[in-house]
Protein backbone atom coordinates (compact mmCIF):
# COMPACT_ATOMS: atom_id res chain seq x y z
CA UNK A 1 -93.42 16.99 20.90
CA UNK A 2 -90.64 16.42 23.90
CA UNK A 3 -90.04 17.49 26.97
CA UNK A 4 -87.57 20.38 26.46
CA UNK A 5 -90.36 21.62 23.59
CA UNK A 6 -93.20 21.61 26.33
CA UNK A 7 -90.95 23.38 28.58
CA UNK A 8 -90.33 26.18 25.96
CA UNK A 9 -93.92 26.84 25.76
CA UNK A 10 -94.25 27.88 28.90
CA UNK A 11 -92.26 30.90 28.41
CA UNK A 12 -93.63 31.27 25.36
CA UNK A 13 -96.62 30.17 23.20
CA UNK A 14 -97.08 28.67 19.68
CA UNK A 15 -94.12 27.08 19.49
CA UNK A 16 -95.43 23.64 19.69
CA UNK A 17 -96.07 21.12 17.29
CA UNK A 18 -99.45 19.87 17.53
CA UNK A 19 -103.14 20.92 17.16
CA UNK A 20 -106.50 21.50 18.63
CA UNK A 21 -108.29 23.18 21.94
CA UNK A 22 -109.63 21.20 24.66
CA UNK A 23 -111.18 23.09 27.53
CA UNK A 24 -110.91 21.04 30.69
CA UNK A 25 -111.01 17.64 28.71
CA UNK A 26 -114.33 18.73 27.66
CA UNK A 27 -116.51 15.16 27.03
CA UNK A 28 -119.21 15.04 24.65
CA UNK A 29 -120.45 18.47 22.88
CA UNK A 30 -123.44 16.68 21.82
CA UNK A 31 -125.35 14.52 24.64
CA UNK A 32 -127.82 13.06 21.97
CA UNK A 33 -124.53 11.36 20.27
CA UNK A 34 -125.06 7.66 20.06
CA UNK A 35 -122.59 5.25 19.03
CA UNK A 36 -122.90 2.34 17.09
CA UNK A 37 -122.28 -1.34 18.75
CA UNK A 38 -118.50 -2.37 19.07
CA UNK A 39 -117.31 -3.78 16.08
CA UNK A 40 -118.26 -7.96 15.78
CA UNK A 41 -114.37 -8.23 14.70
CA UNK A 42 -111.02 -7.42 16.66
CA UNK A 43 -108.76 -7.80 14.09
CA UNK A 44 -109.71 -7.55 10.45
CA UNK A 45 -106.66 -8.44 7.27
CA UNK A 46 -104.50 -6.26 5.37
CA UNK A 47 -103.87 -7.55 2.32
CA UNK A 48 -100.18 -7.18 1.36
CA UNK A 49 -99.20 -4.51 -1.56
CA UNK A 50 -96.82 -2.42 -3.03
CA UNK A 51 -98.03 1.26 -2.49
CA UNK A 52 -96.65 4.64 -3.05
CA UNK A 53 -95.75 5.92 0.91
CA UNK A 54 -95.83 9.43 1.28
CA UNK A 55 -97.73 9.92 -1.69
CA UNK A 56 -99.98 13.43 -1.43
CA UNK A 57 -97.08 14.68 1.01
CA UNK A 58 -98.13 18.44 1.83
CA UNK A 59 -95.83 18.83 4.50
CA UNK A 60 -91.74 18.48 4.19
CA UNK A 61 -91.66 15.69 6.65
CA UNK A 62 -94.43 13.50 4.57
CA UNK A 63 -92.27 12.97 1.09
CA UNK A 64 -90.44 12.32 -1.05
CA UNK A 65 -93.09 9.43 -1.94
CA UNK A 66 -91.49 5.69 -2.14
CA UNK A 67 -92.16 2.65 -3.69
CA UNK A 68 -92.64 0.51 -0.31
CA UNK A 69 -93.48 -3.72 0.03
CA UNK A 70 -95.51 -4.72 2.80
CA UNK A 71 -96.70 -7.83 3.43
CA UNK A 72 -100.70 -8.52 4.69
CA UNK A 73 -100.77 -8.38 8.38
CA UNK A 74 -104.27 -8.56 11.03
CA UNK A 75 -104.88 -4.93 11.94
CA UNK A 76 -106.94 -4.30 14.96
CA UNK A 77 -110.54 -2.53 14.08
CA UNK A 78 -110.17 -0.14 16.90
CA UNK A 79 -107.65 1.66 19.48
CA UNK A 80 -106.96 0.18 22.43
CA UNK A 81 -109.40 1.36 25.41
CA UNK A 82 -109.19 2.41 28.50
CA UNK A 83 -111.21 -0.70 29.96
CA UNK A 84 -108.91 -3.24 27.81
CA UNK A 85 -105.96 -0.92 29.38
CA UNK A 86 -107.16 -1.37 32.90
CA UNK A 87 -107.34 -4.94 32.41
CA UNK A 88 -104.08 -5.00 31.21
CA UNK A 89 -103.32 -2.75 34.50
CA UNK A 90 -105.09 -5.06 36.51
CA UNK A 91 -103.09 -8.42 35.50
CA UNK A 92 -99.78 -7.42 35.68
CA UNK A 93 -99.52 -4.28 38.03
CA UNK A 94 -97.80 -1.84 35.68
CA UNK A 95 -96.98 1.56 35.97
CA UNK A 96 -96.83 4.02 33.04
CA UNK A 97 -94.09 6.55 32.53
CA UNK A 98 -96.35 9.21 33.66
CA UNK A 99 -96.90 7.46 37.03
CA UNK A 100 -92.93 7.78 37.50
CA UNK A 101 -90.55 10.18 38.35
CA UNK A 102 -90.09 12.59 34.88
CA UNK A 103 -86.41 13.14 33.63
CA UNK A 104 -84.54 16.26 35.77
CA UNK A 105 -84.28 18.90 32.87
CA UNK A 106 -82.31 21.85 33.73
CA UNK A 107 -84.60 25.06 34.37
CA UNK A 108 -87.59 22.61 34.99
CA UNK A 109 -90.27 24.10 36.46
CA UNK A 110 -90.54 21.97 40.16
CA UNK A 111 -94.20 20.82 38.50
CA UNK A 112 -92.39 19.31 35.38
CA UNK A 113 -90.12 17.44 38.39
CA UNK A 114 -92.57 15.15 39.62
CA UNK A 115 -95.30 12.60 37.79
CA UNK A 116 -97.73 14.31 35.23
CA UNK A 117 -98.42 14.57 31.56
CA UNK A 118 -98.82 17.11 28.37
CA UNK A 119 -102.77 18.21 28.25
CA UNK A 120 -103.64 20.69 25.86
CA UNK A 121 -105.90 23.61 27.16
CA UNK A 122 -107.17 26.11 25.51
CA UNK A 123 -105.32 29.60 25.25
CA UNK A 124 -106.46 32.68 27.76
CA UNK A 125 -105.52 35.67 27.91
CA UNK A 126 -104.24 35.02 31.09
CA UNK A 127 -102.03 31.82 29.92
CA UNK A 128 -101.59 31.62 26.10
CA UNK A 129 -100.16 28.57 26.08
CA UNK A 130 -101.56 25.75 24.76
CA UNK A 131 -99.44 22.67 26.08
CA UNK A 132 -98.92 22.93 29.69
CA UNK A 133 -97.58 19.84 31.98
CA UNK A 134 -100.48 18.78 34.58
CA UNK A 135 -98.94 17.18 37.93
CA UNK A 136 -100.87 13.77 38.12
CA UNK A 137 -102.07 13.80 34.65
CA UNK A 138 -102.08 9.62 33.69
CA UNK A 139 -103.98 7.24 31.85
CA UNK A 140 -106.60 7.52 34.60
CA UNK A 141 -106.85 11.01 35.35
CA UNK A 142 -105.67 12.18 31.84
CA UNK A 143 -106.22 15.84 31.97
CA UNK A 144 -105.24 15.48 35.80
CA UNK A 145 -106.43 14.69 38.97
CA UNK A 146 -109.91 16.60 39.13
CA UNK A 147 -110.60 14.23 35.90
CA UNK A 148 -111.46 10.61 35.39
CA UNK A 149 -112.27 8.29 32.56
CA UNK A 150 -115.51 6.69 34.62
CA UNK A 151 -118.13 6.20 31.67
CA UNK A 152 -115.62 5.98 29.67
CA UNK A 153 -114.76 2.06 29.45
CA UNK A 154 -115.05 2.51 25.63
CA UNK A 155 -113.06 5.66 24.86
CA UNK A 156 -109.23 5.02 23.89
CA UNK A 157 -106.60 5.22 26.40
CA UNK A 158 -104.36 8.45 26.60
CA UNK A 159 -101.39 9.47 28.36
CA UNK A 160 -99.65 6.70 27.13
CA UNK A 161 -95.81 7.02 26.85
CA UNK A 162 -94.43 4.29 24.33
CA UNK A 163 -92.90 2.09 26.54
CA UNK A 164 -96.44 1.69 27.61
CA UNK A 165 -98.17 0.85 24.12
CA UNK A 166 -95.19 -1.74 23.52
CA UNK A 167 -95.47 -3.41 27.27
CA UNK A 168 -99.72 -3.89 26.78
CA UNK A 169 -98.42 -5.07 23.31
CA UNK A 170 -96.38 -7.77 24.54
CA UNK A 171 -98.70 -8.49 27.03
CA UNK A 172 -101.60 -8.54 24.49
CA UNK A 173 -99.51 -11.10 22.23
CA UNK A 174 -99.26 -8.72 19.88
CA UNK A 175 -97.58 -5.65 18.13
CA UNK A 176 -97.25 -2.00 17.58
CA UNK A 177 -97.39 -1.50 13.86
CA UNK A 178 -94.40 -0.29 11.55
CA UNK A 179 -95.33 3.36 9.97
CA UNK A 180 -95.44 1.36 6.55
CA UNK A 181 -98.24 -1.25 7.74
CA UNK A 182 -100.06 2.06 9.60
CA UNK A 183 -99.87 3.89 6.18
CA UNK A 184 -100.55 0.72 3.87
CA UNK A 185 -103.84 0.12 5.80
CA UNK A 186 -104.90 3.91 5.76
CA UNK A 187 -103.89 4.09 1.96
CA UNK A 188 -105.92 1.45 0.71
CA UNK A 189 -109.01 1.58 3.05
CA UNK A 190 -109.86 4.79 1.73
CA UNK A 191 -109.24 6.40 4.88
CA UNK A 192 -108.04 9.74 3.49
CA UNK A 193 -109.96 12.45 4.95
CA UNK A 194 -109.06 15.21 3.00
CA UNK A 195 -112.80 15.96 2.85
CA UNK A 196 -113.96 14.99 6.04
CA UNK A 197 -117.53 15.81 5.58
CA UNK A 198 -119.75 13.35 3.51
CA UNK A 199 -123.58 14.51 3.04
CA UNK A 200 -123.36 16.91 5.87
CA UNK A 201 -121.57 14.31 8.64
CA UNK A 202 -118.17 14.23 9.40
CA UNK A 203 -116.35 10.82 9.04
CA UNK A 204 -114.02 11.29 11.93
CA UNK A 205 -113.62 13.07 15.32
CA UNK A 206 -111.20 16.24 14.40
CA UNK A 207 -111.91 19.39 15.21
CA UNK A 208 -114.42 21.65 13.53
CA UNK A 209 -114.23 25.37 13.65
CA UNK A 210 -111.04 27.57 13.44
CA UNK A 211 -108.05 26.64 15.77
CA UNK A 212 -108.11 27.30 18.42
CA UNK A 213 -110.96 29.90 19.74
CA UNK A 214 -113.22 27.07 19.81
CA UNK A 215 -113.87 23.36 18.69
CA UNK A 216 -117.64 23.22 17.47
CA UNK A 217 -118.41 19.43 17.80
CA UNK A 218 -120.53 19.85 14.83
CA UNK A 219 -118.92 15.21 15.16
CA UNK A 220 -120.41 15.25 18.50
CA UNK A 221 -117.36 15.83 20.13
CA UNK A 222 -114.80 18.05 21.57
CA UNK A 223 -112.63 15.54 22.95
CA UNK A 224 -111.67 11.82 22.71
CA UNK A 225 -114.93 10.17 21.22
CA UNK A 226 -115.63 6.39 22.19
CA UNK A 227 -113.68 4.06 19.84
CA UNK A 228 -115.79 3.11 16.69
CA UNK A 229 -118.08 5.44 16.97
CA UNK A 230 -117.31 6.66 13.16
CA UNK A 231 -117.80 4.71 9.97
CA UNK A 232 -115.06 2.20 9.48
CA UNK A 233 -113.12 2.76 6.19
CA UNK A 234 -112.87 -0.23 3.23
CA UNK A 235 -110.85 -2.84 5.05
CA UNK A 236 -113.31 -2.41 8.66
CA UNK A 237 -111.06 -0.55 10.38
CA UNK A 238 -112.13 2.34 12.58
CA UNK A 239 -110.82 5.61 13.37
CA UNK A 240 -106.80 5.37 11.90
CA UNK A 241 -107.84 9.17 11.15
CA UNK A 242 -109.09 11.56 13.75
CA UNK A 243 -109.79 10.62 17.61
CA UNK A 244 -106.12 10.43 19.03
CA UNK A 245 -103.01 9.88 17.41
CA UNK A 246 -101.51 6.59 17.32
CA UNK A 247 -97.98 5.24 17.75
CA UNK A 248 -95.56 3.11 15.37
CA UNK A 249 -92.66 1.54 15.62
CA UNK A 250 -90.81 3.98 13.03
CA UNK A 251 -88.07 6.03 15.61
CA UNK A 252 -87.53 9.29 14.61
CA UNK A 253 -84.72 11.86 14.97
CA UNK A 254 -83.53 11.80 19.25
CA UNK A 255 -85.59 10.24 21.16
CA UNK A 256 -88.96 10.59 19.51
CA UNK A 257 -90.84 7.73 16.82
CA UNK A 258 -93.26 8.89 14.40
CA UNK A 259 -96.98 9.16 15.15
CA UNK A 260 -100.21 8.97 12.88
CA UNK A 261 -103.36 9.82 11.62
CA UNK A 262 -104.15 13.35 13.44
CA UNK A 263 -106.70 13.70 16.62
CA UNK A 264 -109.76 15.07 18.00
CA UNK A 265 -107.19 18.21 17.91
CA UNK A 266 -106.43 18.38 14.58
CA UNK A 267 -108.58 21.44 12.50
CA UNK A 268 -108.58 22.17 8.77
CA UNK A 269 -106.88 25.44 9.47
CA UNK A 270 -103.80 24.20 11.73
CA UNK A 271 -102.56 20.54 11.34
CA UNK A 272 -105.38 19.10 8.74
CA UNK A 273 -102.88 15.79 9.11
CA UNK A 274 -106.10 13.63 9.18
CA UNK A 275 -104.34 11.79 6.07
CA UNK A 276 -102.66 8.60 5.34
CA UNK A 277 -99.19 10.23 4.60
CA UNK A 278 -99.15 12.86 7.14
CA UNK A 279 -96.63 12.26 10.17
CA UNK A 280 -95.83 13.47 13.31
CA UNK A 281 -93.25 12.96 15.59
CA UNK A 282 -93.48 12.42 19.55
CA UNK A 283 -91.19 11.88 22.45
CA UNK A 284 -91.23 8.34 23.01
CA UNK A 285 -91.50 9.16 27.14
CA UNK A 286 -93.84 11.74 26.75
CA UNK A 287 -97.91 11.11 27.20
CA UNK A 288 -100.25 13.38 25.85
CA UNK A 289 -103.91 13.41 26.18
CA UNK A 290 -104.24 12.97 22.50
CA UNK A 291 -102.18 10.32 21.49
CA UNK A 292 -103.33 6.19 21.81
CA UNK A 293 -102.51 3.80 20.36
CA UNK A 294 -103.56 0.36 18.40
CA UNK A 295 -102.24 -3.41 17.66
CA UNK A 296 -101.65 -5.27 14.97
CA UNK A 297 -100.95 -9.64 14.96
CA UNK A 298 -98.42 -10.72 12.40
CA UNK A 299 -98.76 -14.26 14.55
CA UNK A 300 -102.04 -15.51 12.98
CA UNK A 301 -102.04 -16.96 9.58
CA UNK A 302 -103.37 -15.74 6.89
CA UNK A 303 -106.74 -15.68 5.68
CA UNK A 304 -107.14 -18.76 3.94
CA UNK A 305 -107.45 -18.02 -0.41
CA UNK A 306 -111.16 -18.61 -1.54
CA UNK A 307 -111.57 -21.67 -3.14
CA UNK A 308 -111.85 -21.59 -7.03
CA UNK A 309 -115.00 -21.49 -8.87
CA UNK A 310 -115.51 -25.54 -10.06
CA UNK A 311 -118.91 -24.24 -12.30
């Protein structure tokens, strides 16, 4: 999504390209929803492979699949939250994009001329849109000022622009990964949720029901659900599908890069790009209230080889 795409839809509806219905960044559907602990690990190993990228592509910007090489890399289990944000916040004093003056596009709306974000809100009959810019939508207010993330210490940080991801990165020590290490890891951790419903529970925080008269929660949710909260897949990592999307370093056409692995927003009926090839692509200055982020360290060694059976 960018700016001038956002500012389309409000003259007219549908034309955006995204998913889901939030209703006043709705928290938890289901109060009785517990979470597991945190995760023991941060970062768990990828192991290096050669794997078909864009294999199962169902959309035109997912193929034609490629033989790609990556090498093993640490992957972080989960997103990066909103408490690990503010601390970031805290240290250094930063500012994200949506805290600063927006871009001056012509026929801007004076809203879309001061600080804010995207938030997605479900369609009325009064305003069919579904994308709208909120004035004073950020990281801590991220569907706007008469919202706040307090409770939320453990859900993943939103409204974060990519200049923001990359400058906690750096802070962090760390990285933002490539759209082939993102992929590799989904791809072979088994994180393909083309059936996203095992023995009756869903395996990731998307959106059940049809898009978008109303998001069931039949996961527990209808918005952002705290990291880790769903099974992690074969290599320990949690949530690369579902929850929010999550940034790369792959640039895409203008100034957008490519996003993965779907969101709370994504339904089986419009989007369904909770899998390992599906891509989307995002304004690199734009927050959203559904897109995060995660790290990856290509810094620490390797996980030392096992040593060989002597019986």
């Amino acid at each position: 999504m960018t700016r001038t795409t956002l500012l389309a839809s409000l003259a007219l509806a549908g034309l955006l390209a995204a998913c889901g219905d939030t209703s006043k960044d709705a928290p938890v559907a289901a109060a009785a929803t517990t979470c597991p602990a945190m995760p023991k690990q941060d970062y768990v190993w990828i192991p290096g492979a050669t794997f078909a990228m864009g294999a199962d592509a169902q959309l035109p910007e997912e193929g034609p699949e490629k033989q790609v090489t990556v090498t093993g890399f640490w992957m972080a289990t989960h997103e990066v939250t909103n408490a690990e944000f503010a601390a970031f916040v805290k240290a250094t004093g930063y500012r994200t994009v949506a805290e600063r003056d927006p871009p001056k596009l012509p026929g801007a709306p004076p809203e879309m001329l001061v600080p804010g974000g995207a938030v997605f809100t479900a369609p009325t009959d009064g305003n069919p849109n579904w994308w709208r810019w909120v004035v004073g939508a950020e990281w801590r207010h991220p569907a706007g000022p008469d919202t706040n993330i307090e409770g939320r210490d453990r859900e993943p940080v939103v409204q974060i622009a990519y200049d923001d991801a990359l400058a906690y990165a750096r802070w962090a020590g760390k990285a933002l990964p490539s759209e082939e290490q993102w992929e590799l890891a989904a791809s072979t951790g088994g994180a393909d949720r083309n059936v996203p419903i095992v023995d009756g529970k869903p395996q990731a925080n998307y959106y059940q029901g049809v898009f978008p008269v109303r998001d069931m929660g039949t996961d527990g949710f209808t918005s952002r659900a705290p990291v880790a909260c769903f099974p992690a897949d074969g290599h320990g990592v949690h949530d690369l599908i579902g929850n929010v999307w999550e940034w790369t370093t792959a640039k895409a056409a203008g100034e957008s890069n490519v996003i993965k692995g779907g969101s709370f927003l994504c339904a089986a009926n419009y989007c369904a790009r909770y899998r390992p090839a599906a891509r989307q692509f995002q304004e690199r200055s734009l927050g959203t209230d559904h897109i995060g982020f995660r790290l990856i360290d290509t810094a620490r060694p390797a996980p030392a080889e096992p040593e060989p059976d002597q019986g």
